[in-house]
Protein backbone atom coordinates (compact mmCIF):
# COMPACT_ATOMS: atom_id res chain seq x y z
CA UNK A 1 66.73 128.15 -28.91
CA UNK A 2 70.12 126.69 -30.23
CA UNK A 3 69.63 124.02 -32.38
CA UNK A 4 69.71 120.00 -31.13
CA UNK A 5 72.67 117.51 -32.17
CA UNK A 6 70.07 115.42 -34.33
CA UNK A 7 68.70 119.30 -35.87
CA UNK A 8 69.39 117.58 -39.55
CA UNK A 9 66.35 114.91 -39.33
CA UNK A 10 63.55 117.13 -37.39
CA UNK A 11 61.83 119.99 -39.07
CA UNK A 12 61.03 121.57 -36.09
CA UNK A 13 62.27 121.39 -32.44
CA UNK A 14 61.52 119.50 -29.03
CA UNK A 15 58.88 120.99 -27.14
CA UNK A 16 59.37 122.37 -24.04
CA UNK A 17 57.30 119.71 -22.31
CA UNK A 18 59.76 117.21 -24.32
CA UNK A 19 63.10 119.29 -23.05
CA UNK A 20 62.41 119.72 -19.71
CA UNK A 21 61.98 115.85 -19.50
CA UNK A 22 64.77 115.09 -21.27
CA UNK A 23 67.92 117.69 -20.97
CA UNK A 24 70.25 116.58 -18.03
CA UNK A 25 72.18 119.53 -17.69
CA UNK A 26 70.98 120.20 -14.32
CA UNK A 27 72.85 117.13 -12.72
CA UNK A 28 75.12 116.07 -15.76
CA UNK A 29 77.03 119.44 -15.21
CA UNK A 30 79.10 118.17 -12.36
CA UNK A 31 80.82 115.39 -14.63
CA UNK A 32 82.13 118.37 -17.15
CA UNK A 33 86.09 117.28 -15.83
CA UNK A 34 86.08 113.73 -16.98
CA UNK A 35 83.99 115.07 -20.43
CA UNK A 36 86.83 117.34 -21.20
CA UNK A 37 89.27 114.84 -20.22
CA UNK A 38 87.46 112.37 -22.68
CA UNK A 39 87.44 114.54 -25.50
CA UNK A 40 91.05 115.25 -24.85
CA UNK A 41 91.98 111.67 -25.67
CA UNK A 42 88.91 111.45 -28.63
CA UNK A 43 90.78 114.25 -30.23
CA UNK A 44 94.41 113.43 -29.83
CA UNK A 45 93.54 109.63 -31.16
CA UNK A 46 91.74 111.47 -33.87
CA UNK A 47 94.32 113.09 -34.78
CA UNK A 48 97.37 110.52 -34.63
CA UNK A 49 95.01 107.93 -36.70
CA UNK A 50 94.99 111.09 -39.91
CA UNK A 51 91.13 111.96 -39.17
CA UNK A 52 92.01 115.43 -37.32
CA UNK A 53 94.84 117.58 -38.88
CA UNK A 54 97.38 118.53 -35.57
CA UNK A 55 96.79 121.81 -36.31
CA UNK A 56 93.01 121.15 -35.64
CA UNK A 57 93.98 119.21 -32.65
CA UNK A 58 95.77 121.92 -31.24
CA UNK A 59 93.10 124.53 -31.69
CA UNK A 60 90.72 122.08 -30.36
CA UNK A 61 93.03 121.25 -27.43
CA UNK A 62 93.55 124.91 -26.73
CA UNK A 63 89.77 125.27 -26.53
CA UNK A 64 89.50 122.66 -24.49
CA UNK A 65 91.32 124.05 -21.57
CA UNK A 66 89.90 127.78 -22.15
CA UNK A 67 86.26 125.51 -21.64
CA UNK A 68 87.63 123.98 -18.30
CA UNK A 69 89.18 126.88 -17.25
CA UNK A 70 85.70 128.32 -17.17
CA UNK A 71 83.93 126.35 -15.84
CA UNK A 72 86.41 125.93 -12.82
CA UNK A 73 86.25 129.55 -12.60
CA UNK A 74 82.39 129.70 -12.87
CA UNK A 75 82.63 131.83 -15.70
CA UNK A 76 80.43 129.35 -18.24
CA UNK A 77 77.66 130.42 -19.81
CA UNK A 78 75.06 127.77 -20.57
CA UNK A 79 72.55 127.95 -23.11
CA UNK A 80 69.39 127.14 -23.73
CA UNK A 81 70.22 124.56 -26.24
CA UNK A 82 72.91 123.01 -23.51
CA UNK A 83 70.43 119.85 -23.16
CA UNK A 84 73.40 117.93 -21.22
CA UNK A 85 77.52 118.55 -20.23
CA UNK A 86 78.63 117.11 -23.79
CA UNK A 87 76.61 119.23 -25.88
CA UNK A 88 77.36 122.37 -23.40
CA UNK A 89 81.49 121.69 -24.34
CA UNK A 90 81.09 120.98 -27.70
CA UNK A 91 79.06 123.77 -28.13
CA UNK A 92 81.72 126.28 -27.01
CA UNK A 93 84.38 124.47 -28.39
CA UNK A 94 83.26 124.95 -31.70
CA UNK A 95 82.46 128.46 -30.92
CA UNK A 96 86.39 128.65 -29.46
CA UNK A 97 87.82 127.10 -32.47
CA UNK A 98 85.51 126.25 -35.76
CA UNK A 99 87.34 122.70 -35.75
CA UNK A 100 85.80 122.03 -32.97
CA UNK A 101 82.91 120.95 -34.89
CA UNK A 102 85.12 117.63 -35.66
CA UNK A 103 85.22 116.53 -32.19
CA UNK A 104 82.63 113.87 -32.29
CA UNK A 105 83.93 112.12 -35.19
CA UNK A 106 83.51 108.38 -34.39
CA UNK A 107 82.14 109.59 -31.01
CA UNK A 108 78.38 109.05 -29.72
CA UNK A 109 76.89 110.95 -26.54
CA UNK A 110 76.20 107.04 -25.96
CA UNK A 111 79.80 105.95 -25.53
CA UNK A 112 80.64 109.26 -24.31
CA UNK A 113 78.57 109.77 -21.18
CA UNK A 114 79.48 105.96 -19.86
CA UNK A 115 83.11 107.18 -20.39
CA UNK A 116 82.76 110.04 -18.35
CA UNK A 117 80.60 108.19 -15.48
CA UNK A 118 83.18 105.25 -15.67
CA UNK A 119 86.18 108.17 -14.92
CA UNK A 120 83.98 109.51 -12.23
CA UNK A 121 83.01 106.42 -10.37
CA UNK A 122 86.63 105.17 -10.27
CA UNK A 123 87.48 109.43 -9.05
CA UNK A 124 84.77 109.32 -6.23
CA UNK A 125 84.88 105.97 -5.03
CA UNK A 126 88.76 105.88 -4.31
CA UNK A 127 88.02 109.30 -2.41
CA UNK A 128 85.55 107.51 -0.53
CA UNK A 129 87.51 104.71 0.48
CA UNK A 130 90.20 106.90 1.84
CA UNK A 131 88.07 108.45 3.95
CA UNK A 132 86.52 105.00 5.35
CA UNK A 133 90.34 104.18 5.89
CA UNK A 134 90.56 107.96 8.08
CA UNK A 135 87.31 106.90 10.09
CA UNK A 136 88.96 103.37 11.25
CA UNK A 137 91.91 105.12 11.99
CA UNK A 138 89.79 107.35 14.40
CA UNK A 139 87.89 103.72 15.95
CA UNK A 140 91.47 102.42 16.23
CA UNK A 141 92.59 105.84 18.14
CA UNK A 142 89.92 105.66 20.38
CA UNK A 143 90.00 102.09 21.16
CA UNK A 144 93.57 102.75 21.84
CA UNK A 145 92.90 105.10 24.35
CA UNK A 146 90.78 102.84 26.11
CA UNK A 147 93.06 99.65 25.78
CA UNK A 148 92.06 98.49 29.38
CA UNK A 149 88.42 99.82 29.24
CA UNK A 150 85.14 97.24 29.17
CA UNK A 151 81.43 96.90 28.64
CA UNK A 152 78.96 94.86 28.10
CA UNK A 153 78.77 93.08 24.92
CA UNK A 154 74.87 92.18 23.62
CA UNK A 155 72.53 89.58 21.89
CA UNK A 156 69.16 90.66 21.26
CA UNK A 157 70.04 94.09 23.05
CA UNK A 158 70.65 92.39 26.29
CA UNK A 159 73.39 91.93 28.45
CA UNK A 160 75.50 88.75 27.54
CA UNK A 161 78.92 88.94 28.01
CA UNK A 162 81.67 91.44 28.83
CA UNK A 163 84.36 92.38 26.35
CA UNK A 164 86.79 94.99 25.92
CA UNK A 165 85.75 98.29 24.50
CA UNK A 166 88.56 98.16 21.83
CA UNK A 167 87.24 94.31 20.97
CA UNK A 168 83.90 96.30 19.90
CA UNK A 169 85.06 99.29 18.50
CA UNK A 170 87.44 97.24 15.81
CA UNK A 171 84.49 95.09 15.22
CA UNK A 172 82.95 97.88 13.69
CA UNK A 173 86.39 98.48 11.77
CA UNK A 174 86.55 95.65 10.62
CA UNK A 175 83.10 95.79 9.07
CA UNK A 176 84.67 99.01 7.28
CA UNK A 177 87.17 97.17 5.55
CA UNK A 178 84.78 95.01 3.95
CA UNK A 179 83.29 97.69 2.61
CA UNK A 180 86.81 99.15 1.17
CA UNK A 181 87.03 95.43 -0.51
CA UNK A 182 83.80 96.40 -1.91
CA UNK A 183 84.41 99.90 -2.91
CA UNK A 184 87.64 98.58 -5.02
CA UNK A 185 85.74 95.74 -6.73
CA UNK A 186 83.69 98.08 -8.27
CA UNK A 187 86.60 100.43 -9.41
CA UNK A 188 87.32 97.73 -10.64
CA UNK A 189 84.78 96.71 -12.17
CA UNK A 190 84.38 100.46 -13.85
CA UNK A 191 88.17 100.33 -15.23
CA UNK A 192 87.24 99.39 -18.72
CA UNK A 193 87.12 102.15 -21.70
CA UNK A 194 83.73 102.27 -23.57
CA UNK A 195 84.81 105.13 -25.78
CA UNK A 196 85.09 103.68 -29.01
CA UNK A 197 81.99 101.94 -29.16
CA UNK A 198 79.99 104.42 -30.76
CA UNK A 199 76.01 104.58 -30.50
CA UNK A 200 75.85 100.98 -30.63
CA UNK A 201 78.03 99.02 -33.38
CA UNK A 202 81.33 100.96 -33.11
CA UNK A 203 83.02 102.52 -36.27
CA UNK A 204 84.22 102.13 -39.63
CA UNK A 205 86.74 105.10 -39.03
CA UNK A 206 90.06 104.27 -38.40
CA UNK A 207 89.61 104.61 -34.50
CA UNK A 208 91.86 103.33 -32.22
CA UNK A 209 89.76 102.73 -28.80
CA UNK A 210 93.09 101.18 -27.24
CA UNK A 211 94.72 104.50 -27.17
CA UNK A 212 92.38 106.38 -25.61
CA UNK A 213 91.40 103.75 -22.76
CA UNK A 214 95.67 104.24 -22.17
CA UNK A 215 95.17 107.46 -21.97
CA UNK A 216 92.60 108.22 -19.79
CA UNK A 217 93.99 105.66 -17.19
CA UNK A 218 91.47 102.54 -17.78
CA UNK A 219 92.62 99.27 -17.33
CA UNK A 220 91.91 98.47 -20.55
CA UNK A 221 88.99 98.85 -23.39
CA UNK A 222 85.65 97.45 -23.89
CA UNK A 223 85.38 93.79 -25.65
CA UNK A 224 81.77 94.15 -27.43
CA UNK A 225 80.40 97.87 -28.24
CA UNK A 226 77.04 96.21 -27.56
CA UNK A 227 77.51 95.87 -24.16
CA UNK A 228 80.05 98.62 -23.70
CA UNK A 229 76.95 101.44 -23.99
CA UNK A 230 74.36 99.30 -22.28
CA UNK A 231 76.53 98.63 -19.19
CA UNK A 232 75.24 100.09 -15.97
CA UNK A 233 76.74 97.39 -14.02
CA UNK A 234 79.42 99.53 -12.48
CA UNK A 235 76.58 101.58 -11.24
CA UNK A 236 74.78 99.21 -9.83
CA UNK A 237 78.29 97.72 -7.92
CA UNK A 238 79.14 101.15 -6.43
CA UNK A 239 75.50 101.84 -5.42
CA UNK A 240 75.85 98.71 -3.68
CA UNK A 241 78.96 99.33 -2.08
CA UNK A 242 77.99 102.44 -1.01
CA UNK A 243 74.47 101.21 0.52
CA UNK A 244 76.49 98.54 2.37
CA UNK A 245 79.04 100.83 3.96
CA UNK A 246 75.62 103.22 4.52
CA UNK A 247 74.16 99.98 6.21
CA UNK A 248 77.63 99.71 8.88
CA UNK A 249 77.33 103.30 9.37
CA UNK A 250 73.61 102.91 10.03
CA UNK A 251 74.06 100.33 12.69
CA UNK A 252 77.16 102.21 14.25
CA UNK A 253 74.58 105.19 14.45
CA UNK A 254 72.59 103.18 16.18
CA UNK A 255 74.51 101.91 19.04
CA UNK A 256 75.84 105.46 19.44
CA UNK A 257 72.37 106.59 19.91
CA UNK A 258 71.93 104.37 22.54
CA UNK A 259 75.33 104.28 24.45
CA UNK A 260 74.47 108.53 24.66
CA UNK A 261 70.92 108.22 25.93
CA UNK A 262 70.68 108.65 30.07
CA UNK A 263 69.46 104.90 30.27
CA UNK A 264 73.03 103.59 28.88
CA UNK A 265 75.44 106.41 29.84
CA UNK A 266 78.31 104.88 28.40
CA UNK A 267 79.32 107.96 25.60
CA UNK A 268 79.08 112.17 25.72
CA UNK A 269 78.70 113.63 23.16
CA UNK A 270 80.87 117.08 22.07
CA UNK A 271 79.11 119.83 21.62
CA UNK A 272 79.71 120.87 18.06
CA UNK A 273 78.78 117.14 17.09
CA UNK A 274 75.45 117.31 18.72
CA UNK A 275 72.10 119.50 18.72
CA UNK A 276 69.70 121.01 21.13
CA UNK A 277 65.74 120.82 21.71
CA UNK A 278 64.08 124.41 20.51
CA UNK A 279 61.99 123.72 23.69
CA UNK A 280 63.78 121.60 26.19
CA UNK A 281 67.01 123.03 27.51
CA UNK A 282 68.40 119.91 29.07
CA UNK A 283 68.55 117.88 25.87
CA UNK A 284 71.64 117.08 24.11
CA UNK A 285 70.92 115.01 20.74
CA UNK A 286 72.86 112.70 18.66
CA UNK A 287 71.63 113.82 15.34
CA UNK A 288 74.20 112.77 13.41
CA UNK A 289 74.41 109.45 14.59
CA UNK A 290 69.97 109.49 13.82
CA UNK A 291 71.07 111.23 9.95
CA UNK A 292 73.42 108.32 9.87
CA UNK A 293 70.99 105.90 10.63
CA UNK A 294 68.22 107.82 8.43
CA UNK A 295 70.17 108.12 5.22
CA UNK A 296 70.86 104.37 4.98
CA UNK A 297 67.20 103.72 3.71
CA UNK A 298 67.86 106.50 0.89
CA UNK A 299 71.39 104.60 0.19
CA UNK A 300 69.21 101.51 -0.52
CA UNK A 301 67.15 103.01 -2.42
CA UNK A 302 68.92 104.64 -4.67
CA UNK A 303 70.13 101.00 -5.36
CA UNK A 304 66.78 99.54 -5.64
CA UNK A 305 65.48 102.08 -8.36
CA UNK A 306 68.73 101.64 -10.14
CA UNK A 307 68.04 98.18 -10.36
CA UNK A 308 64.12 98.72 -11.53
CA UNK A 309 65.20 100.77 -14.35
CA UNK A 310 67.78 98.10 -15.39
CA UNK A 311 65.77 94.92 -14.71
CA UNK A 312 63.48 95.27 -18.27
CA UNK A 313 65.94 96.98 -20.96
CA UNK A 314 66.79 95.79 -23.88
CA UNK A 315 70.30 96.32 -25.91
CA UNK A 316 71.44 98.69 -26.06
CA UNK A 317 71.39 102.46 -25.19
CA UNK A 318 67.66 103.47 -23.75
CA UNK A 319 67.22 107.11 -22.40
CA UNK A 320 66.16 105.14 -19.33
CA UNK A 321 70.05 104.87 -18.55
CA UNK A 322 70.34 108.83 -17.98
CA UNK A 323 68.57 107.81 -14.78
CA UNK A 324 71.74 105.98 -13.67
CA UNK A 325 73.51 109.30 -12.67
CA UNK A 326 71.09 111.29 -9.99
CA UNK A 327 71.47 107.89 -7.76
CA UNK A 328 74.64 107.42 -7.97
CA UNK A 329 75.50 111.13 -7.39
CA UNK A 330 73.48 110.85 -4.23
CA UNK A 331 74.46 108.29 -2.67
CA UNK A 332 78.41 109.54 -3.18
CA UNK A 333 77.10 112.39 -1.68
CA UNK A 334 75.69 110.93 0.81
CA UNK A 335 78.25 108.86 1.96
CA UNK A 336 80.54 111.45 2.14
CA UNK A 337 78.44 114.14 4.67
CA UNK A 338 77.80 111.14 6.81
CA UNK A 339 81.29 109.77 6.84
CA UNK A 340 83.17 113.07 7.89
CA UNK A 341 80.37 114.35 9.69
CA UNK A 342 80.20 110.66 12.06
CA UNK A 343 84.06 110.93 11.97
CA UNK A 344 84.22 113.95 13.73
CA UNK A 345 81.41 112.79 16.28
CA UNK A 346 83.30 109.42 17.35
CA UNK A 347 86.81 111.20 17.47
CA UNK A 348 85.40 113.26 20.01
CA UNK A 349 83.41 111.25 22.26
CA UNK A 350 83.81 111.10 25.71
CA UNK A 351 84.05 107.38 26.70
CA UNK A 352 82.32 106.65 30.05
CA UNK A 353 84.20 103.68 30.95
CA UNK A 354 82.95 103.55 34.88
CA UNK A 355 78.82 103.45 33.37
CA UNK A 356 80.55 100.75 31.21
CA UNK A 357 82.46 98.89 33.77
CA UNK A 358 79.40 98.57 36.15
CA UNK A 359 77.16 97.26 32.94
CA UNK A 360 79.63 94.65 32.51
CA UNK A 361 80.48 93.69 36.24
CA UNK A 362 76.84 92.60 36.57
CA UNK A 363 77.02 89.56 38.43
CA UNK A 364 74.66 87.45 35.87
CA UNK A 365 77.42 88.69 32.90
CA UNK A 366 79.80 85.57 34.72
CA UNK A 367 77.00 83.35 33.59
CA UNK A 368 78.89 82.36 30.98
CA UNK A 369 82.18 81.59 32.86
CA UNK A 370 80.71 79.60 35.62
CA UNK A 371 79.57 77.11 33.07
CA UNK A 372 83.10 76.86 31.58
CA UNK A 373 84.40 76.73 35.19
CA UNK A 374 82.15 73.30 35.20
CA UNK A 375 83.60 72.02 31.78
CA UNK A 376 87.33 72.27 32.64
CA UNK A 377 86.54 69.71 35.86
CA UNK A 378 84.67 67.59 33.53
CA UNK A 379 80.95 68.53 33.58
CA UNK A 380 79.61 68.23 30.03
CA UNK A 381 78.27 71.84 28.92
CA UNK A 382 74.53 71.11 29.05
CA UNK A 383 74.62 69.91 32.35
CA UNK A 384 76.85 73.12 33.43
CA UNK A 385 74.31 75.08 31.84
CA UNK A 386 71.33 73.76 33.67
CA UNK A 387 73.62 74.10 36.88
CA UNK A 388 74.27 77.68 36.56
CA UNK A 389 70.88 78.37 34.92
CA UNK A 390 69.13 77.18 38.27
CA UNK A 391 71.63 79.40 39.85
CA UNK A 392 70.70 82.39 37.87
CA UNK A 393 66.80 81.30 38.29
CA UNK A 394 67.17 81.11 42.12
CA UNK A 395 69.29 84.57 42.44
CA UNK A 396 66.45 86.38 41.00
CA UNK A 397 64.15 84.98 42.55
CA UNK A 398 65.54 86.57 45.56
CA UNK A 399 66.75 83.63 47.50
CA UNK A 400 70.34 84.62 47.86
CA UNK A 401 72.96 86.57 45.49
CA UNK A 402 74.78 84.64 42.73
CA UNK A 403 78.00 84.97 44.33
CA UNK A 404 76.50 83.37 47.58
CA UNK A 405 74.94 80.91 46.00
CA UNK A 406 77.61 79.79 44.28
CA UNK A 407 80.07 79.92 47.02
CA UNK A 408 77.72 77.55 48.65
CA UNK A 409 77.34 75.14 45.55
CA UNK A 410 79.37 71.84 45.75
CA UNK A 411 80.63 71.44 42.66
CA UNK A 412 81.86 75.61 42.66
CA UNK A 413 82.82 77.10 45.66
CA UNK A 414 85.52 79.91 47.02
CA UNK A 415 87.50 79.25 43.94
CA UNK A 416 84.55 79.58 41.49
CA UNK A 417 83.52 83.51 43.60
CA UNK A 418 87.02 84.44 42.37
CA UNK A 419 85.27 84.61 38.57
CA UNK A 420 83.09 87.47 39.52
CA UNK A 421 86.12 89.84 40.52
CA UNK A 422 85.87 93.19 38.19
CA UNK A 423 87.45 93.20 34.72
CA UNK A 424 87.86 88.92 34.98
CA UNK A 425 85.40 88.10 32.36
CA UNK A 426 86.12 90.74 30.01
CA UNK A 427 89.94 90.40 29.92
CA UNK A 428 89.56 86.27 30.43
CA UNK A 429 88.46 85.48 26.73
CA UNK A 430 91.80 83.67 25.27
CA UNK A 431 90.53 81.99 21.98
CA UNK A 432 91.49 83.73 18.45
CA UNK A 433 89.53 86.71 17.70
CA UNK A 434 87.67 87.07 20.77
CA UNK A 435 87.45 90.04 23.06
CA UNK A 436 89.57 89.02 26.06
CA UNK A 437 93.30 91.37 26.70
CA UNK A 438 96.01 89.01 24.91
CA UNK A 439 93.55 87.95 21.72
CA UNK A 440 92.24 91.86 21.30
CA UNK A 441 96.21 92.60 21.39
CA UNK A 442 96.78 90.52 18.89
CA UNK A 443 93.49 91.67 16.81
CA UNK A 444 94.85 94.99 16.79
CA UNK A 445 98.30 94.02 15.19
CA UNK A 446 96.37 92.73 12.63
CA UNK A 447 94.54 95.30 12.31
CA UNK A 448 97.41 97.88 11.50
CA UNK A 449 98.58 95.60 8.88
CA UNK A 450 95.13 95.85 7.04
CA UNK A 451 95.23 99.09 7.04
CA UNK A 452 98.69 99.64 5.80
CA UNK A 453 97.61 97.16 3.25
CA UNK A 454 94.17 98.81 1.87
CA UNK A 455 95.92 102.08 2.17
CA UNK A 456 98.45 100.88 -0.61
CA UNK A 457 95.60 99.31 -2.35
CA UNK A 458 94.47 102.67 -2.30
CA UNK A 459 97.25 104.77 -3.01
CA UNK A 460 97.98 102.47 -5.89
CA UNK A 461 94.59 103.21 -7.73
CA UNK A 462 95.41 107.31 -6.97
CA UNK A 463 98.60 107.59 -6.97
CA UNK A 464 98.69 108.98 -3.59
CA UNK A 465 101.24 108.71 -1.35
CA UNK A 466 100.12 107.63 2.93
CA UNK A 467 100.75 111.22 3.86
CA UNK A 468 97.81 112.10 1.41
CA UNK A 469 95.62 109.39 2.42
CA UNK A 470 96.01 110.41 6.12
CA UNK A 471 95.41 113.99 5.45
């Protein structure tokens, strides 16, 4: 066994009980980029502030990219003694180039590792945006392809009024760019440099912890070293973010689920975005649209046992904080299967818009209409209500049909009848933001512009260009 990064003030060395529990290797590994690209700033601010000869830098630079090289190739070999990524690089790097063994001057695994996580949250989460931004695109496509289409809109999962399939497929879009907001609050929130800080109190090297937040891309540097290794707030933001966009996808899941079931009929499913029974030939199942429901509970999780750990630590660093990485990689992980994977189910849905259309052209969905039929002559709305609510009572009762009924009523008539024609209620709805033709027109303008918008909020954190973000 290789010896430990504290060797100097042990005798002897950690138990294999004490290893096992401690080394993070095994999930630390995957944040080796941002650790070289850390060091690559540590050292280059080393050496322009006379603690790191260039010629050391340059050895240790050289290294550097022979380490990522490696590991991009596969071709690492971890040790033993590799108890996380930072002591895995600096271990070769020293064995690349001897100088290497002045690469955590002024440096502490503390400040270190909550540089790296910082440069991967900001990484992942803009990545994850984008692809939120790709799966509204795909809700706008579809609702554009059913511009005229209709169905019943719900409360309490029972028929209330009609609306236009767009109107509810951009509802759920719109729900998505929420969660974008949210996503680049907390890149936001994780653009600030700890490196610098130290284990704790900073340095009394000559360090300059400006430089290397410029250099690594951060908005700027930490204000109080204190805080800048005990922060996990940026954690706890993007686990958030990502449980709440888990939460939209969750629910869209769920109306999927029940728009393909026999009982709705409004969606088919493709086949190479559904599964089959082992024993039942006939079925076709929406799993991904049941994962997508499923994996919310782990997203919230994963934020709830983030927030446990956090809840009774004191400052500063506590090895409690390496358990703010395995969530957090989850739920990005997470996110991202069940984004592409729900993606490709809802861009290739088959939209039943006749099952729809004879949801919605229920006679009792007019309800609604018939009682603002009243209000325009001058009924007040409770006593339109009760009008059309005896209606509705008597029609089920059997008496008569609704449109009879109301045909014969004196204060509704041949005109009122004309209310129940197909399509009338859905396309009638003319306030802002509601789901009748001219306001969902409008909606969709709207729309577009967010979209443009959040995809130059996005490109601007990237540097991509809308052809990337598209692709």
């Amino acid at each position: 066994m290789g010896r430990t990064l504290w060797h100097g003030r042990f005798e002897g060395g950690p138990t294999e009980a004490l290893q096992a529990l401690n080394d993070s290797l095994p999930f630390d590994r995957r944040l080796y980029r941002q650790d070289i690209e850390g060091s690559r700033a540590h050292i280059t601010m080393l050496a322009s502030v006379g603690l790191v000869a260039d010629a050391e830098r340059d050895a240790i630079l050289a290294a550097l990219d022979q380490v990522e090289d490696d590991m991009e190739q596969g071709n690492f070999d971890f040790v033993a003694s590799d108890e996380d990524i930072h002591t895995a690089v600096e271990r070769r790097v020293t064995e690349l180039a001897p100088a290497g063994a002045k690469l955590h001057t002024g440096r502490s695994r503390n400040d270190q590792v909550a540089t790296d996580l910082r440069l991967w949250t900001k990484a992942e989460l803009s990545d994850l945006a984008s692809l939120v931004l790709n799966f509204q695109r795909t809700l706008l496509g579809q609702a554009d392809r059913h511009g005229d289409a209709y169905l019943p809109g719900y409360t309490h999962l029972q028929q209330a009024m009609p609306v236009l399939l767009a109107h509810h497929l951009m509802a759920h879009g719109w729900a998505l760019s929420r969660d974008i907001d949210r996503l680049l609050d907390a890149i936001r929130r994780a653009d600030v440099s700890p490196l610098g800080a130290g284990a704790l109190a900073g340095s009394s090297l000559p360090l300059d912890p400006d430089q290397t937040a410029s250099a690594l891309g951060f908005g700027g540097r930490f204000e109080n070293s204190l805080d800048a290794v005990s922060d996990r707030d940026f954690v706890a933001d993007g686990l958030y973010a990502l449980a709440m966009l888990g939460i939209h996808l969750s629910r869209m899941g769920e109306e999927f689920i029940l728009w393909a079931s026999q009982e709705f009929g409004f969606v088919g499913l493709d086949d190479g975005f559904s599964t089959g029974s082992s024993m039942m030939p006939q079925k076709k199942n929406p799993d991904i649209a049941e994962l997508a429901r499923g994996k919310a509970g782990r997203l919230v999780g994963n934020l709830t046992g983030l927030l446990t750990t956090l809840k009774g630590l004191p400052l500063t660093y506590n090895k409690d904080l390496q358990e703010d990485k395995e969530p957090l990689f989850d739920s990005v992980d997470t996110i991202r299967l069940t984004l592409l994977a729900l993606d490709g189910m809802v861009s290739t849905l088959t939209f039943h818009t006749d099952a729809m259309a004879s949801g919605a052209d229920s006679p009792f969905a007019v309800a609604t209409d018939l009682a603002d039929y009243l209000v325009v002559r001058g009924m007040p709305f409770r006593r339109a209500h009760a009008v059309v609510g005896e209606l509705v009572r008597r029609a089920l009762s059997g008496e008569a049909s609704l449109p009879d009924l109301v045909s014969t009523h004196p204060d509704l008539g041949a005109e009122a009848v004309a209310l129940f024609e197909p399509g009338r209620s859905a396309r009638g709805r003319s306030t802002p933001g509601s789901g009748g033709a001219v306001p969902v027109a409008a909606q969709r303008e709207r729309f577009v512009a967010r979209l443009a918008a959040d995809e130059a909020r996005i490109g601007a954190l990237t540097g991509s260009t809308s052809a990337d973000l598209r692709n």
